[in-house]
C-alpha atoms as a PDB file:
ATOM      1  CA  UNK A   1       0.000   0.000   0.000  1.00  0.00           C
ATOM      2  CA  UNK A   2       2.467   2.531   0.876  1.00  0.00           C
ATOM      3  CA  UNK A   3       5.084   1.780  -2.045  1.00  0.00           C
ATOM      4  CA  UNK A   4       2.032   2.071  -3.968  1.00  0.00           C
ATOM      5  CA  UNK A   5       1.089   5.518  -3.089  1.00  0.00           C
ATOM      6  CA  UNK A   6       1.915   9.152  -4.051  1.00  0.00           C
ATOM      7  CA  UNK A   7       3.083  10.198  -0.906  1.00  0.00           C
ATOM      8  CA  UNK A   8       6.586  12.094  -0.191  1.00  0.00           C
ATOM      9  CA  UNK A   9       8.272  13.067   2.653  1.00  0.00           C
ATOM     10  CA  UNK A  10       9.005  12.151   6.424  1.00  0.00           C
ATOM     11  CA  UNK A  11       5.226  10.353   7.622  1.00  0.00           C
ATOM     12  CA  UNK A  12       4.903   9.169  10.699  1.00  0.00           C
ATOM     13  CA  UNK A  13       3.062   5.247  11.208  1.00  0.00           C
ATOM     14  CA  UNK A  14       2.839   5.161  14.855  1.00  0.00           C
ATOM     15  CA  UNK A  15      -0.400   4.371  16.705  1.00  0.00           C
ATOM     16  CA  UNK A  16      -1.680   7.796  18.457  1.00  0.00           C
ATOM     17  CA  UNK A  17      -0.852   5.958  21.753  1.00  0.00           C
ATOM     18  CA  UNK A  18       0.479   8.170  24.055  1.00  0.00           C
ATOM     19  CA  UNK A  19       3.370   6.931  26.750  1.00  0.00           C
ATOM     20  CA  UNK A  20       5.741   8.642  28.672  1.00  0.00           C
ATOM     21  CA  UNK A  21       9.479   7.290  28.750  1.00  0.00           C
ATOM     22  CA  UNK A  22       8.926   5.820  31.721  1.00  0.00           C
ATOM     23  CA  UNK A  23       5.632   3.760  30.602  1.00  0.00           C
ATOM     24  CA  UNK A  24       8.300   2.422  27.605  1.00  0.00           C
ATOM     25  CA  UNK A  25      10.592   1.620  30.378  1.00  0.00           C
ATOM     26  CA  UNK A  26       8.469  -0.193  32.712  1.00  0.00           C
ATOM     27  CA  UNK A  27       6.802  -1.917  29.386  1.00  0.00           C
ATOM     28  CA  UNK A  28      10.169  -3.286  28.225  1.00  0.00           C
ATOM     29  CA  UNK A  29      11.224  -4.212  31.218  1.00  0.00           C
ATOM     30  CA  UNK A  30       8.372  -6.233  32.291  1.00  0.00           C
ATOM     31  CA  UNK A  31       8.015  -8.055  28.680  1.00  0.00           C
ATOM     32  CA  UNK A  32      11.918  -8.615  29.640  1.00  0.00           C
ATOM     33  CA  UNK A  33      10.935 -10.151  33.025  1.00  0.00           C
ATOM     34  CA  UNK A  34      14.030  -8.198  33.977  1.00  0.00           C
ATOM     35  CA  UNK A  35      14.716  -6.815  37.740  1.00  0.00           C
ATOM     36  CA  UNK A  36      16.070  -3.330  36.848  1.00  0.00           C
ATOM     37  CA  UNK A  37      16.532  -0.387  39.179  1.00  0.00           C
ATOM     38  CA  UNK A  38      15.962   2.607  37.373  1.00  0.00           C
ATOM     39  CA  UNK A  39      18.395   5.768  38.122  1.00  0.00           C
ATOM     40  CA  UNK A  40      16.798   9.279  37.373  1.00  0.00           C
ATOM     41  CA  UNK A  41      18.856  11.679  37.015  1.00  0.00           C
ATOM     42  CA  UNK A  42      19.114  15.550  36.516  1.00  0.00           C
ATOM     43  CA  UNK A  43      19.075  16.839  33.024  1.00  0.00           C
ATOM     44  CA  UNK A  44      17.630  18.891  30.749  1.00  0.00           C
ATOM     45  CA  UNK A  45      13.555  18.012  30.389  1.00  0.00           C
ATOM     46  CA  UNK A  46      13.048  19.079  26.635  1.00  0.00           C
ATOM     47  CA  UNK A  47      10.034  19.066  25.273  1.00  0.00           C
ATOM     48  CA  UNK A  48       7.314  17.743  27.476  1.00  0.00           C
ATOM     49  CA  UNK A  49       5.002  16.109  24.859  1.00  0.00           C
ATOM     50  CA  UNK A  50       5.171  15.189  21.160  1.00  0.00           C
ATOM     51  CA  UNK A  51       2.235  16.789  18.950  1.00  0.00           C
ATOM     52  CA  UNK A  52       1.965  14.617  15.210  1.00  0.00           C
ATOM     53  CA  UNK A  53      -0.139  13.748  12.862  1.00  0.00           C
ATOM     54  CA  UNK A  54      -1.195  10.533  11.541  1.00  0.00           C
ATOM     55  CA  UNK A  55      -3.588  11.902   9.123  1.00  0.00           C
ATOM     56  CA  UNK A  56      -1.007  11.894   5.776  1.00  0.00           C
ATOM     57  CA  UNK A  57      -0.485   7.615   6.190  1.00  0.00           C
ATOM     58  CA  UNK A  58      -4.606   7.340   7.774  1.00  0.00           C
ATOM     59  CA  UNK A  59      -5.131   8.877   4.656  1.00  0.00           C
ATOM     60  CA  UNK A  60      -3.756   5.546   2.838  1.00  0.00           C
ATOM     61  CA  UNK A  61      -6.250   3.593   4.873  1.00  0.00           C
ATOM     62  CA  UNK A  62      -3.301   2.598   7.232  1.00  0.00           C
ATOM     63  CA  UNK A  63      -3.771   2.040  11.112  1.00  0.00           C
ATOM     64  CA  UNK A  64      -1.517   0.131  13.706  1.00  0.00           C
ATOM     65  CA  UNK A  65      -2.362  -3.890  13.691  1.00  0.00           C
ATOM     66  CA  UNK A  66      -1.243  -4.622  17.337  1.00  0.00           C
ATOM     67  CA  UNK A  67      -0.979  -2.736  20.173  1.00  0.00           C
ATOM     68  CA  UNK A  68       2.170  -0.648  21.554  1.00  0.00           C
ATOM     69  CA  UNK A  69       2.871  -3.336  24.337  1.00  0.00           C
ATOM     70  CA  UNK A  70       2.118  -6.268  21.550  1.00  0.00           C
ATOM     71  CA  UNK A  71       4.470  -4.932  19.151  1.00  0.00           C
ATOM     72  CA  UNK A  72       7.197  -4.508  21.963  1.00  0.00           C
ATOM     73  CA  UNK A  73       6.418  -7.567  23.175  1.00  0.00           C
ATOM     74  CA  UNK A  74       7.255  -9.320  19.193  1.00  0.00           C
ATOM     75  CA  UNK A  75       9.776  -7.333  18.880  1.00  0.00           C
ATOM     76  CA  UNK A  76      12.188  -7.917  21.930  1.00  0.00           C
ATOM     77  CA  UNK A  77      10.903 -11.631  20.756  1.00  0.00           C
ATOM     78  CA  UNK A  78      12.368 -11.513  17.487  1.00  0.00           C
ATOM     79  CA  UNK A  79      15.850  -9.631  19.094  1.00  0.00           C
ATOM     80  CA  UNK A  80      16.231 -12.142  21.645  1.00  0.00           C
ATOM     81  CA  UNK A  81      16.260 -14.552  18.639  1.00  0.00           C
ATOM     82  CA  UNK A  82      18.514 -13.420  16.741  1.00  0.00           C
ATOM     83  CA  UNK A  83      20.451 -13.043  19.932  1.00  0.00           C
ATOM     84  CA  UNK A  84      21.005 -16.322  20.473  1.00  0.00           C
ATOM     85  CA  UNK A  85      21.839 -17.287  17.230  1.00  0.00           C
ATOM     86  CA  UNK A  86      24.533 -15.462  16.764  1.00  0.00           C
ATOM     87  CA  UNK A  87      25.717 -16.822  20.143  1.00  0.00           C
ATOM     88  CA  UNK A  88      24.864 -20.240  18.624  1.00  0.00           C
ATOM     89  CA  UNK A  89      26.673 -19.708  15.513  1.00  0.00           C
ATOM     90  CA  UNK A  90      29.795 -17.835  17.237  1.00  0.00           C
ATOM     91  CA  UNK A  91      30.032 -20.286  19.645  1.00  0.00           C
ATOM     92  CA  UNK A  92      32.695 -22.382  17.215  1.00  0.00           C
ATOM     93  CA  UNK A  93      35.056 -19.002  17.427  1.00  0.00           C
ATOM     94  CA  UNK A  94      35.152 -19.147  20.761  1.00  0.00           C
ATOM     95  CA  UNK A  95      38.797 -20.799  22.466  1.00  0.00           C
END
Protein backbone atom coordinates (compact mmCIF):
# COMPACT_ATOMS: atom_id res chain seq x y z
CA UNK A 1 0.00 0.00 0.00
CA UNK A 2 2.47 2.53 0.88
CA UNK A 3 5.08 1.78 -2.05
CA UNK A 4 2.03 2.07 -3.97
CA UNK A 5 1.09 5.52 -3.09
CA UNK A 6 1.91 9.15 -4.05
CA UNK A 7 3.08 10.20 -0.91
CA UNK A 8 6.59 12.09 -0.19
CA UNK A 9 8.27 13.07 2.65
CA UNK A 10 9.00 12.15 6.42
CA UNK A 11 5.23 10.35 7.62
CA UNK A 12 4.90 9.17 10.70
CA UNK A 13 3.06 5.25 11.21
CA UNK A 14 2.84 5.16 14.86
CA UNK A 15 -0.40 4.37 16.71
CA UNK A 16 -1.68 7.80 18.46
CA UNK A 17 -0.85 5.96 21.75
CA UNK A 18 0.48 8.17 24.05
CA UNK A 19 3.37 6.93 26.75
CA UNK A 20 5.74 8.64 28.67
CA UNK A 21 9.48 7.29 28.75
CA UNK A 22 8.93 5.82 31.72
CA UNK A 23 5.63 3.76 30.60
CA UNK A 24 8.30 2.42 27.61
CA UNK A 25 10.59 1.62 30.38
CA UNK A 26 8.47 -0.19 32.71
CA UNK A 27 6.80 -1.92 29.39
CA UNK A 28 10.17 -3.29 28.23
CA UNK A 29 11.22 -4.21 31.22
CA UNK A 30 8.37 -6.23 32.29
CA UNK A 31 8.01 -8.06 28.68
CA UNK A 32 11.92 -8.62 29.64
CA UNK A 33 10.94 -10.15 33.02
CA UNK A 34 14.03 -8.20 33.98
CA UNK A 35 14.72 -6.81 37.74
CA UNK A 36 16.07 -3.33 36.85
CA UNK A 37 16.53 -0.39 39.18
CA UNK A 38 15.96 2.61 37.37
CA UNK A 39 18.39 5.77 38.12
CA UNK A 40 16.80 9.28 37.37
CA UNK A 41 18.86 11.68 37.02
CA UNK A 42 19.11 15.55 36.52
CA UNK A 43 19.08 16.84 33.02
CA UNK A 44 17.63 18.89 30.75
CA UNK A 45 13.55 18.01 30.39
CA UNK A 46 13.05 19.08 26.64
CA UNK A 47 10.03 19.07 25.27
CA UNK A 48 7.31 17.74 27.48
CA UNK A 49 5.00 16.11 24.86
CA UNK A 50 5.17 15.19 21.16
CA UNK A 51 2.23 16.79 18.95
CA UNK A 52 1.96 14.62 15.21
CA UNK A 53 -0.14 13.75 12.86
CA UNK A 54 -1.19 10.53 11.54
CA UNK A 55 -3.59 11.90 9.12
CA UNK A 56 -1.01 11.89 5.78
CA UNK A 57 -0.49 7.61 6.19
CA UNK A 58 -4.61 7.34 7.77
CA UNK A 59 -5.13 8.88 4.66
CA UNK A 60 -3.76 5.55 2.84
CA UNK A 61 -6.25 3.59 4.87
CA UNK A 62 -3.30 2.60 7.23
CA UNK A 63 -3.77 2.04 11.11
CA UNK A 64 -1.52 0.13 13.71
CA UNK A 65 -2.36 -3.89 13.69
CA UNK A 66 -1.24 -4.62 17.34
CA UNK A 67 -0.98 -2.74 20.17
CA UNK A 68 2.17 -0.65 21.55
CA UNK A 69 2.87 -3.34 24.34
CA UNK A 70 2.12 -6.27 21.55
CA UNK A 71 4.47 -4.93 19.15
CA UNK A 72 7.20 -4.51 21.96
CA UNK A 73 6.42 -7.57 23.18
CA UNK A 74 7.25 -9.32 19.19
CA UNK A 75 9.78 -7.33 18.88
CA UNK A 76 12.19 -7.92 21.93
CA UNK A 77 10.90 -11.63 20.76
CA UNK A 78 12.37 -11.51 17.49
CA UNK A 79 15.85 -9.63 19.09
CA UNK A 80 16.23 -12.14 21.64
CA UNK A 81 16.26 -14.55 18.64
CA UNK A 82 18.51 -13.42 16.74
CA UNK A 83 20.45 -13.04 19.93
CA UNK A 84 21.01 -16.32 20.47
CA UNK A 85 21.84 -17.29 17.23
CA UNK A 86 24.53 -15.46 16.76
CA UNK A 87 25.72 -16.82 20.14
CA UNK A 88 24.86 -20.24 18.62
CA UNK A 89 26.67 -19.71 15.51
CA UNK A 90 29.80 -17.84 17.24
CA UNK A 91 30.03 -20.29 19.64
CA UNK A 92 32.70 -22.38 17.22
CA UNK A 93 35.06 -19.00 17.43
CA UNK A 94 35.15 -19.15 20.76
CA UNK A 95 38.80 -20.80 22.47
Amino acid sequence: MLMQSDLEGPTNIGSSQYVTVDELVETVIEIAGKDIHKKYVEGPVGVQARNFSNARIYSLGWKAKVPLKQGIARTYRWIETQVEKSRIANCGLRI
